[in-house]
Protein backbone atom coordinates (compact mmCIF):
# COMPACT_ATOMS: atom_id res chain seq x y z
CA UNK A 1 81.50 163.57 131.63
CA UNK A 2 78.83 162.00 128.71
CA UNK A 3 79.98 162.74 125.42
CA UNK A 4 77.23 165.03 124.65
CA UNK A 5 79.10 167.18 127.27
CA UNK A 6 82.29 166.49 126.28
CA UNK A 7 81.12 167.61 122.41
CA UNK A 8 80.19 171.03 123.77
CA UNK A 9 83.21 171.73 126.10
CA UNK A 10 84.98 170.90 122.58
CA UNK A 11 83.05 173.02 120.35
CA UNK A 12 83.43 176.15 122.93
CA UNK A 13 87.35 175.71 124.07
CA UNK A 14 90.01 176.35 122.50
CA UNK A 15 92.73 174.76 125.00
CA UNK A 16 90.54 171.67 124.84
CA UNK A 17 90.84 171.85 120.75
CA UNK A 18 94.58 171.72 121.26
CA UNK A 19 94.88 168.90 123.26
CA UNK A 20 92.65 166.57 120.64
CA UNK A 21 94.86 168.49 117.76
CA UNK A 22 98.05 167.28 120.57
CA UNK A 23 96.99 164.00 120.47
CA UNK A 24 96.27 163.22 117.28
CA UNK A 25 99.59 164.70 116.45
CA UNK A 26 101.57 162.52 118.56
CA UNK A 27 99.74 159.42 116.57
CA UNK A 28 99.45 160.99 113.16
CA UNK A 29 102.61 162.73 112.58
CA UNK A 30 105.16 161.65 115.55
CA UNK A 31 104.70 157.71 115.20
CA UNK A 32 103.74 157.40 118.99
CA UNK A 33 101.27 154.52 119.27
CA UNK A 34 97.85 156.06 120.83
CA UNK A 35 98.33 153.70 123.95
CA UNK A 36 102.29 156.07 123.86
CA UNK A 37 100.46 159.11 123.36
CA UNK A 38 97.93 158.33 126.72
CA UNK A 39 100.91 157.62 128.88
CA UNK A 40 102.23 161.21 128.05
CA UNK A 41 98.93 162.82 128.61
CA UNK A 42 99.68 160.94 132.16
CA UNK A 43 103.00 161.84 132.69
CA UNK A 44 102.28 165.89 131.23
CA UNK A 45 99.26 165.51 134.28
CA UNK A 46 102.15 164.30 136.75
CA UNK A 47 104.51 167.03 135.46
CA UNK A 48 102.82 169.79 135.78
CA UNK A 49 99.68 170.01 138.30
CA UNK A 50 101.52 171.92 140.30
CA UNK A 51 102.32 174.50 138.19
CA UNK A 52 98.81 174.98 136.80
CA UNK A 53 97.33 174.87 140.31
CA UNK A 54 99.67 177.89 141.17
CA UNK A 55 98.72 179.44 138.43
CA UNK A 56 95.39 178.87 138.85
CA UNK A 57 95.62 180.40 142.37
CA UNK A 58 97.01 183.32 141.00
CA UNK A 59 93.74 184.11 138.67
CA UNK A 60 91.94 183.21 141.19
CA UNK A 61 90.22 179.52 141.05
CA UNK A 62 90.30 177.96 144.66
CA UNK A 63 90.76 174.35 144.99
């Protein structure tokens, strides 16, 4: 995804909006190191794909 793309999906999503605000928590006001906070974003996308694809089954995406 360019960044011009990325800027838009940001301007017009609010779950997206919360994961930047996530992030930059983690750094800003939990002392994680932004290399720390990455490797949760990886381990969050490890944790709980499953989940999300159910639920996204159940509202009807198709993977």
């Amino acid at each position: 995804m360019h960044a011009n793309e990325f800027k838009q999906k940001l301007y017009t999503s609010h779950g997206l909006q919360l994961i930047v605000a996530g992030l930059a928590r983690l750094v800003e006001s939990e002392g994680y190191s932004p290399q720390e906070a990455f490797k949760l974003v990886e381990a969050t996308k490890q944790n709980t794909f499953h989940s999300l694809a159910e639920i996204g089954r159940e509202v009807g995406w198709k993977e």
